[in-house]
C-alpha atoms as a PDB file:
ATOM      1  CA  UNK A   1       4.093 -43.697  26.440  1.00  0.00           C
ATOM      2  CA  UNK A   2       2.243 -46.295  28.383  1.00  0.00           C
ATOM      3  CA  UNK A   3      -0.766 -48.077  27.072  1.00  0.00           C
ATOM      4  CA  UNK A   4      -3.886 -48.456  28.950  1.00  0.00           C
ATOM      5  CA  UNK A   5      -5.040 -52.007  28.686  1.00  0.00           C
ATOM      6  CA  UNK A   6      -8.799 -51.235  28.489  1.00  0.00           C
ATOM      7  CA  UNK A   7      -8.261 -49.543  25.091  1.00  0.00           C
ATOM      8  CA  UNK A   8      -6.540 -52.969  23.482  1.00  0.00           C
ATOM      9  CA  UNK A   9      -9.161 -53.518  20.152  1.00  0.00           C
ATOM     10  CA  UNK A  10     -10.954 -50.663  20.182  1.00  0.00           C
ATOM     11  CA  UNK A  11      -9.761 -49.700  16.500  1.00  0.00           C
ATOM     12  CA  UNK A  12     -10.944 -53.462  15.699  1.00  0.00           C
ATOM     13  CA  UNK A  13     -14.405 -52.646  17.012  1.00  0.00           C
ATOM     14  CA  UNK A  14     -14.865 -49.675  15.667  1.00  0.00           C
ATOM     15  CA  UNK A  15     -14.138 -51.478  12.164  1.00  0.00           C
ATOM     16  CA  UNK A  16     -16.231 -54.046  12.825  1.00  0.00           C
ATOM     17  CA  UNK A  17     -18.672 -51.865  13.201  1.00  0.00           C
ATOM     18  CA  UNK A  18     -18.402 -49.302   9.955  1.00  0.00           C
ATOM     19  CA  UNK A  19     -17.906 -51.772   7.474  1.00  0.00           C
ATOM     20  CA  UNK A  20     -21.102 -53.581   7.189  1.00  0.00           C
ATOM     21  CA  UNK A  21     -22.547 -49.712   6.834  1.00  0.00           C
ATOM     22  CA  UNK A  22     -19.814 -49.313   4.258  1.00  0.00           C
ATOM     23  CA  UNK A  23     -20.481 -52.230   2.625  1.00  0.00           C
ATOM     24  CA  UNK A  24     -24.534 -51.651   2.440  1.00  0.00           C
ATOM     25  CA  UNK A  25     -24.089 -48.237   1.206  1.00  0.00           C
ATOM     26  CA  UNK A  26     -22.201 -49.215  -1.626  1.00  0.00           C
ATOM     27  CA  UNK A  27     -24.724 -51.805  -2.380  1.00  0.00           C
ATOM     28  CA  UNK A  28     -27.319 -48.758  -2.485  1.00  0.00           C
ATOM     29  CA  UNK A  29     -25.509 -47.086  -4.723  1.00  0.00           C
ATOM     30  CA  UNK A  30     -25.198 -49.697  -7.050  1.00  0.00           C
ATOM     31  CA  UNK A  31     -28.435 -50.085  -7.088  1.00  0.00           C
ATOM     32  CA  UNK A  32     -29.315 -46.755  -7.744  1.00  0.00           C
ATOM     33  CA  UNK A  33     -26.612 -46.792 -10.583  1.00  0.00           C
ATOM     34  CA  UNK A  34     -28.943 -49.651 -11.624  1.00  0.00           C
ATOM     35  CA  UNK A  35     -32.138 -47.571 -11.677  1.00  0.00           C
ATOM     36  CA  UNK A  36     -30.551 -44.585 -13.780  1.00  0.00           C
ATOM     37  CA  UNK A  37     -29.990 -47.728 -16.221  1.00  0.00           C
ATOM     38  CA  UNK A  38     -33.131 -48.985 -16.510  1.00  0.00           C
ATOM     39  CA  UNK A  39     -35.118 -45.556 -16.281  1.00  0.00           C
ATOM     40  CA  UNK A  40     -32.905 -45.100 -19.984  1.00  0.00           C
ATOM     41  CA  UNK A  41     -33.793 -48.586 -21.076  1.00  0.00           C
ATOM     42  CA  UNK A  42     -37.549 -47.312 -20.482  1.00  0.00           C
ATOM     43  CA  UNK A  43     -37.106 -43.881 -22.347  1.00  0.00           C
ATOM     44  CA  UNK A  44     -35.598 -45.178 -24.914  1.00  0.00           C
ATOM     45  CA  UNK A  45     -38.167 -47.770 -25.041  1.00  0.00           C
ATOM     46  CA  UNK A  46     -41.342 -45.152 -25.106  1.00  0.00           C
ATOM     47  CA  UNK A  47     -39.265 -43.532 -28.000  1.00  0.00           C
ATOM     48  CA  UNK A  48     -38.389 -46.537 -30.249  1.00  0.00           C
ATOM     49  CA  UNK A  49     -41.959 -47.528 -30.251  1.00  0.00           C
ATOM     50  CA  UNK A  50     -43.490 -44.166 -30.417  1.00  0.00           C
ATOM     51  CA  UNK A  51     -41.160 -43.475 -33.482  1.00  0.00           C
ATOM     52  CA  UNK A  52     -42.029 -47.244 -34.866  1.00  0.00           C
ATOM     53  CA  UNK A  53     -46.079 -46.735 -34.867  1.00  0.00           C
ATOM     54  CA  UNK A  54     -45.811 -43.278 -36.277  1.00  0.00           C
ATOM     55  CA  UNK A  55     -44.070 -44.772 -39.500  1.00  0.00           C
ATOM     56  CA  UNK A  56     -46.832 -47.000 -39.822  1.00  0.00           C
ATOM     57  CA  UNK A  57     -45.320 -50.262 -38.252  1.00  0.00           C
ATOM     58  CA  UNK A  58     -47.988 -52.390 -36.770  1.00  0.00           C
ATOM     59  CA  UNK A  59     -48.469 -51.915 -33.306  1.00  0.00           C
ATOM     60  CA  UNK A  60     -47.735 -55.525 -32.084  1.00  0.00           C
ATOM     61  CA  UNK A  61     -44.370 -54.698 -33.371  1.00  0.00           C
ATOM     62  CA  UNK A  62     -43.531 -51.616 -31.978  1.00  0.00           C
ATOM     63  CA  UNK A  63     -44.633 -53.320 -28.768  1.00  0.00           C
ATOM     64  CA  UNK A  64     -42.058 -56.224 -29.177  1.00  0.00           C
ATOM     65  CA  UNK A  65     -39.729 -53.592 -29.850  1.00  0.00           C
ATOM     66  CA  UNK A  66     -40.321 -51.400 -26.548  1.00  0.00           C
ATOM     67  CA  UNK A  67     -40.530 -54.791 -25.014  1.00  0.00           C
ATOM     68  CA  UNK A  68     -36.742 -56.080 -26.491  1.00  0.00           C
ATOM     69  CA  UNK A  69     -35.441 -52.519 -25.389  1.00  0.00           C
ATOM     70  CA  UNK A  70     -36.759 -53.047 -21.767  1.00  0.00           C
ATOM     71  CA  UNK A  71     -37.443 -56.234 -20.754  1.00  0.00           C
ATOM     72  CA  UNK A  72     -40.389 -57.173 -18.522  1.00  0.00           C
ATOM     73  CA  UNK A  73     -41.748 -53.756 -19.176  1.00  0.00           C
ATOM     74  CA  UNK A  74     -45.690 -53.128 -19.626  1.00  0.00           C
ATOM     75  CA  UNK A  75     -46.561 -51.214 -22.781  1.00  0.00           C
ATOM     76  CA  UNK A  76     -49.775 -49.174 -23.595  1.00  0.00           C
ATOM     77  CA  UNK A  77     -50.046 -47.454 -27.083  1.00  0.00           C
ATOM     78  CA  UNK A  78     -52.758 -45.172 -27.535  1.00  0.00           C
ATOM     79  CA  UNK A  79     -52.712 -44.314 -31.503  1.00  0.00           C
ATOM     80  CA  UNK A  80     -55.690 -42.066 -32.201  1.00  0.00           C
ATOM     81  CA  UNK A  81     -55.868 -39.088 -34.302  1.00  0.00           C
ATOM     82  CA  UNK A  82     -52.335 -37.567 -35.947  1.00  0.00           C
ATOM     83  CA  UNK A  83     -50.590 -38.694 -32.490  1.00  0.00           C
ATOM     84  CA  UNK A  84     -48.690 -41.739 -31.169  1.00  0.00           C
ATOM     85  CA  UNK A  85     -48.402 -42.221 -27.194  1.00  0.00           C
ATOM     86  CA  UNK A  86     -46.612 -44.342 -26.155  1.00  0.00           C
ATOM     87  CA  UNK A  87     -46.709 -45.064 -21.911  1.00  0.00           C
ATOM     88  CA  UNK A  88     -44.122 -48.050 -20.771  1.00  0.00           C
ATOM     89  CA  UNK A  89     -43.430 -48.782 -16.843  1.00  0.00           C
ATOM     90  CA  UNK A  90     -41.200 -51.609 -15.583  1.00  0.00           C
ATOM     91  CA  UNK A  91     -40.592 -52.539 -12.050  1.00  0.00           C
ATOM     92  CA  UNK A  92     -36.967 -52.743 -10.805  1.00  0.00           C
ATOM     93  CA  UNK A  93     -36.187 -55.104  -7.654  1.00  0.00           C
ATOM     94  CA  UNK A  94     -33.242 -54.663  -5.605  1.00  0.00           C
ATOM     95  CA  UNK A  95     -30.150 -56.895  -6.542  1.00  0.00           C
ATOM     96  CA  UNK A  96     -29.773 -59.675  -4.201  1.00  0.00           C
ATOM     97  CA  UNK A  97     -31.186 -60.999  -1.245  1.00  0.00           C
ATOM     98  CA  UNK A  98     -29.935 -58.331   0.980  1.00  0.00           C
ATOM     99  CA  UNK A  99     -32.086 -56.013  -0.468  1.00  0.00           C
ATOM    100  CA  UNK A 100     -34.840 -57.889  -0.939  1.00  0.00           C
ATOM    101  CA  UNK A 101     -37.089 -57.192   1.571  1.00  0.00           C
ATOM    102  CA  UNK A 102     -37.388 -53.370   0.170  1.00  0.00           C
ATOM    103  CA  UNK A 103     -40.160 -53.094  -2.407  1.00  0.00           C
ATOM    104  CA  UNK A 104     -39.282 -52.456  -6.234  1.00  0.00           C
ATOM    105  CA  UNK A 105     -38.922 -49.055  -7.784  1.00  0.00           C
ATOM    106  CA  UNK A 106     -41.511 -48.441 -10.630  1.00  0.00           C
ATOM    107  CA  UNK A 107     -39.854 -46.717 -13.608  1.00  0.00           C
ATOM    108  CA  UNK A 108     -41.662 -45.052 -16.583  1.00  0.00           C
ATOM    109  CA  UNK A 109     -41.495 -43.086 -19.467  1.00  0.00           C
ATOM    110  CA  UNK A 110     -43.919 -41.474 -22.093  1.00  0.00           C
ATOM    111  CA  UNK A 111     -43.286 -40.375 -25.300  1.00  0.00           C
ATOM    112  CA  UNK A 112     -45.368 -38.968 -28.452  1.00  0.00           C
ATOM    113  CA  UNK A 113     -44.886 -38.604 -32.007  1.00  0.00           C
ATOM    114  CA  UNK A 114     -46.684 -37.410 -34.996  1.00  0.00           C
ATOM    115  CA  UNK A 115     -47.861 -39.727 -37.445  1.00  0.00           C
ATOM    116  CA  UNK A 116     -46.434 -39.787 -40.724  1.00  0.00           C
ATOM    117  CA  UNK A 117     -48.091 -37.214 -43.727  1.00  0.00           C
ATOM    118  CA  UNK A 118     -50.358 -35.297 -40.624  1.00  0.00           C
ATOM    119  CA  UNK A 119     -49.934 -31.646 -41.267  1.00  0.00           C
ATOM    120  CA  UNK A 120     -46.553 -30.011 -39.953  1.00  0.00           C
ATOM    121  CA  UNK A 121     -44.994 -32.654 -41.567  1.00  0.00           C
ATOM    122  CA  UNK A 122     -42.554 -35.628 -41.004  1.00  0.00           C
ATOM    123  CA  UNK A 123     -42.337 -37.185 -37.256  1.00  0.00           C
ATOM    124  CA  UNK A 124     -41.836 -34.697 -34.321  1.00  0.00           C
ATOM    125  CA  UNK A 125     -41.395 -36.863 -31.503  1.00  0.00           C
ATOM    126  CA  UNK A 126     -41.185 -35.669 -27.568  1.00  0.00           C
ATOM    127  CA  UNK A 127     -40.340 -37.271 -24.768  1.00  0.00           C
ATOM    128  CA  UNK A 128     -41.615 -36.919 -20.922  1.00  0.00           C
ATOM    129  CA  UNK A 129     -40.220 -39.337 -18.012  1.00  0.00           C
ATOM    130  CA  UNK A 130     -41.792 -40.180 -15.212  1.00  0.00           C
ATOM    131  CA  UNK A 131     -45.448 -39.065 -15.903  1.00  0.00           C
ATOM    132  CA  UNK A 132     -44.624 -35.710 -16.721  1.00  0.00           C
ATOM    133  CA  UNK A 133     -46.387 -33.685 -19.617  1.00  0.00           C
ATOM    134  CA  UNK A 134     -44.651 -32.635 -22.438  1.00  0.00           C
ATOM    135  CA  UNK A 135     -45.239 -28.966 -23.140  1.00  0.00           C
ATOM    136  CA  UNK A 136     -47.994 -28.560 -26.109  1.00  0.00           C
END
């Protein structure tokens, strides 16, 4: 078999080509992995401090709390009546500098909870992510 010399490198091109698009895909993904991460940091947030004001812990420190289980998030605590809500949002940038021109994902979570001696008794805390309603 003879071998044209026009096709000399083409496998080398062709390389050169699909790995930077390999290489910023996984970068996406890792990312992403990232997100799913931090969107449980932020439920489990909501929850924590949702569950903490309900018992009757001041809310100043069920906001540290939501705050120590995701960091740099914003949390709003509405406590009136026989319910706790609890609303927390943090903003996620991209790793790096390769990413950085895309704009940050905004994550959030909301969860409610009974207060403590209302009637039907004990806590009865739901969760809703990403601005959905829980069902009454």
């Amino acid at each position: 078999m003879v071998r044209r010399r026009d096709e000399c490198g083409a496998v080398t091109a062709e390389a050169a080509l699909v790995l930077p698009v390999l290489a910023a895909v996984t970068l996406a993904l890792i990312w992403m992995l990232g997100l799913a991460v931090a969107q449980v940091r932020v439920t489990d947030a909501a929850r924590e401090a949702a569950r903490a004001v309900a018992r009757g812990d001041p809310v100043a420190e069920a906001t540290a709390l939501a705050r120590t289980a995701a960091p740099g998030a914003e949390v709003q605590v509405d406590a009136g009546g026989s319910r706790v809500r609890v609303r927390v949002v943090r903003t996620v940038r991209p790793p790096g500098d390769l990413l950085g021109h895309l704009a940050g994902a905004r994550l959030e979570a909301t969860a409610e909870a009974l207060t403590e001696g209302t009637a039907g008794g004990g806590e009865a805390a739901q969760g809703s992510v990403a601005g959905l309603e829980p069902a009454p």
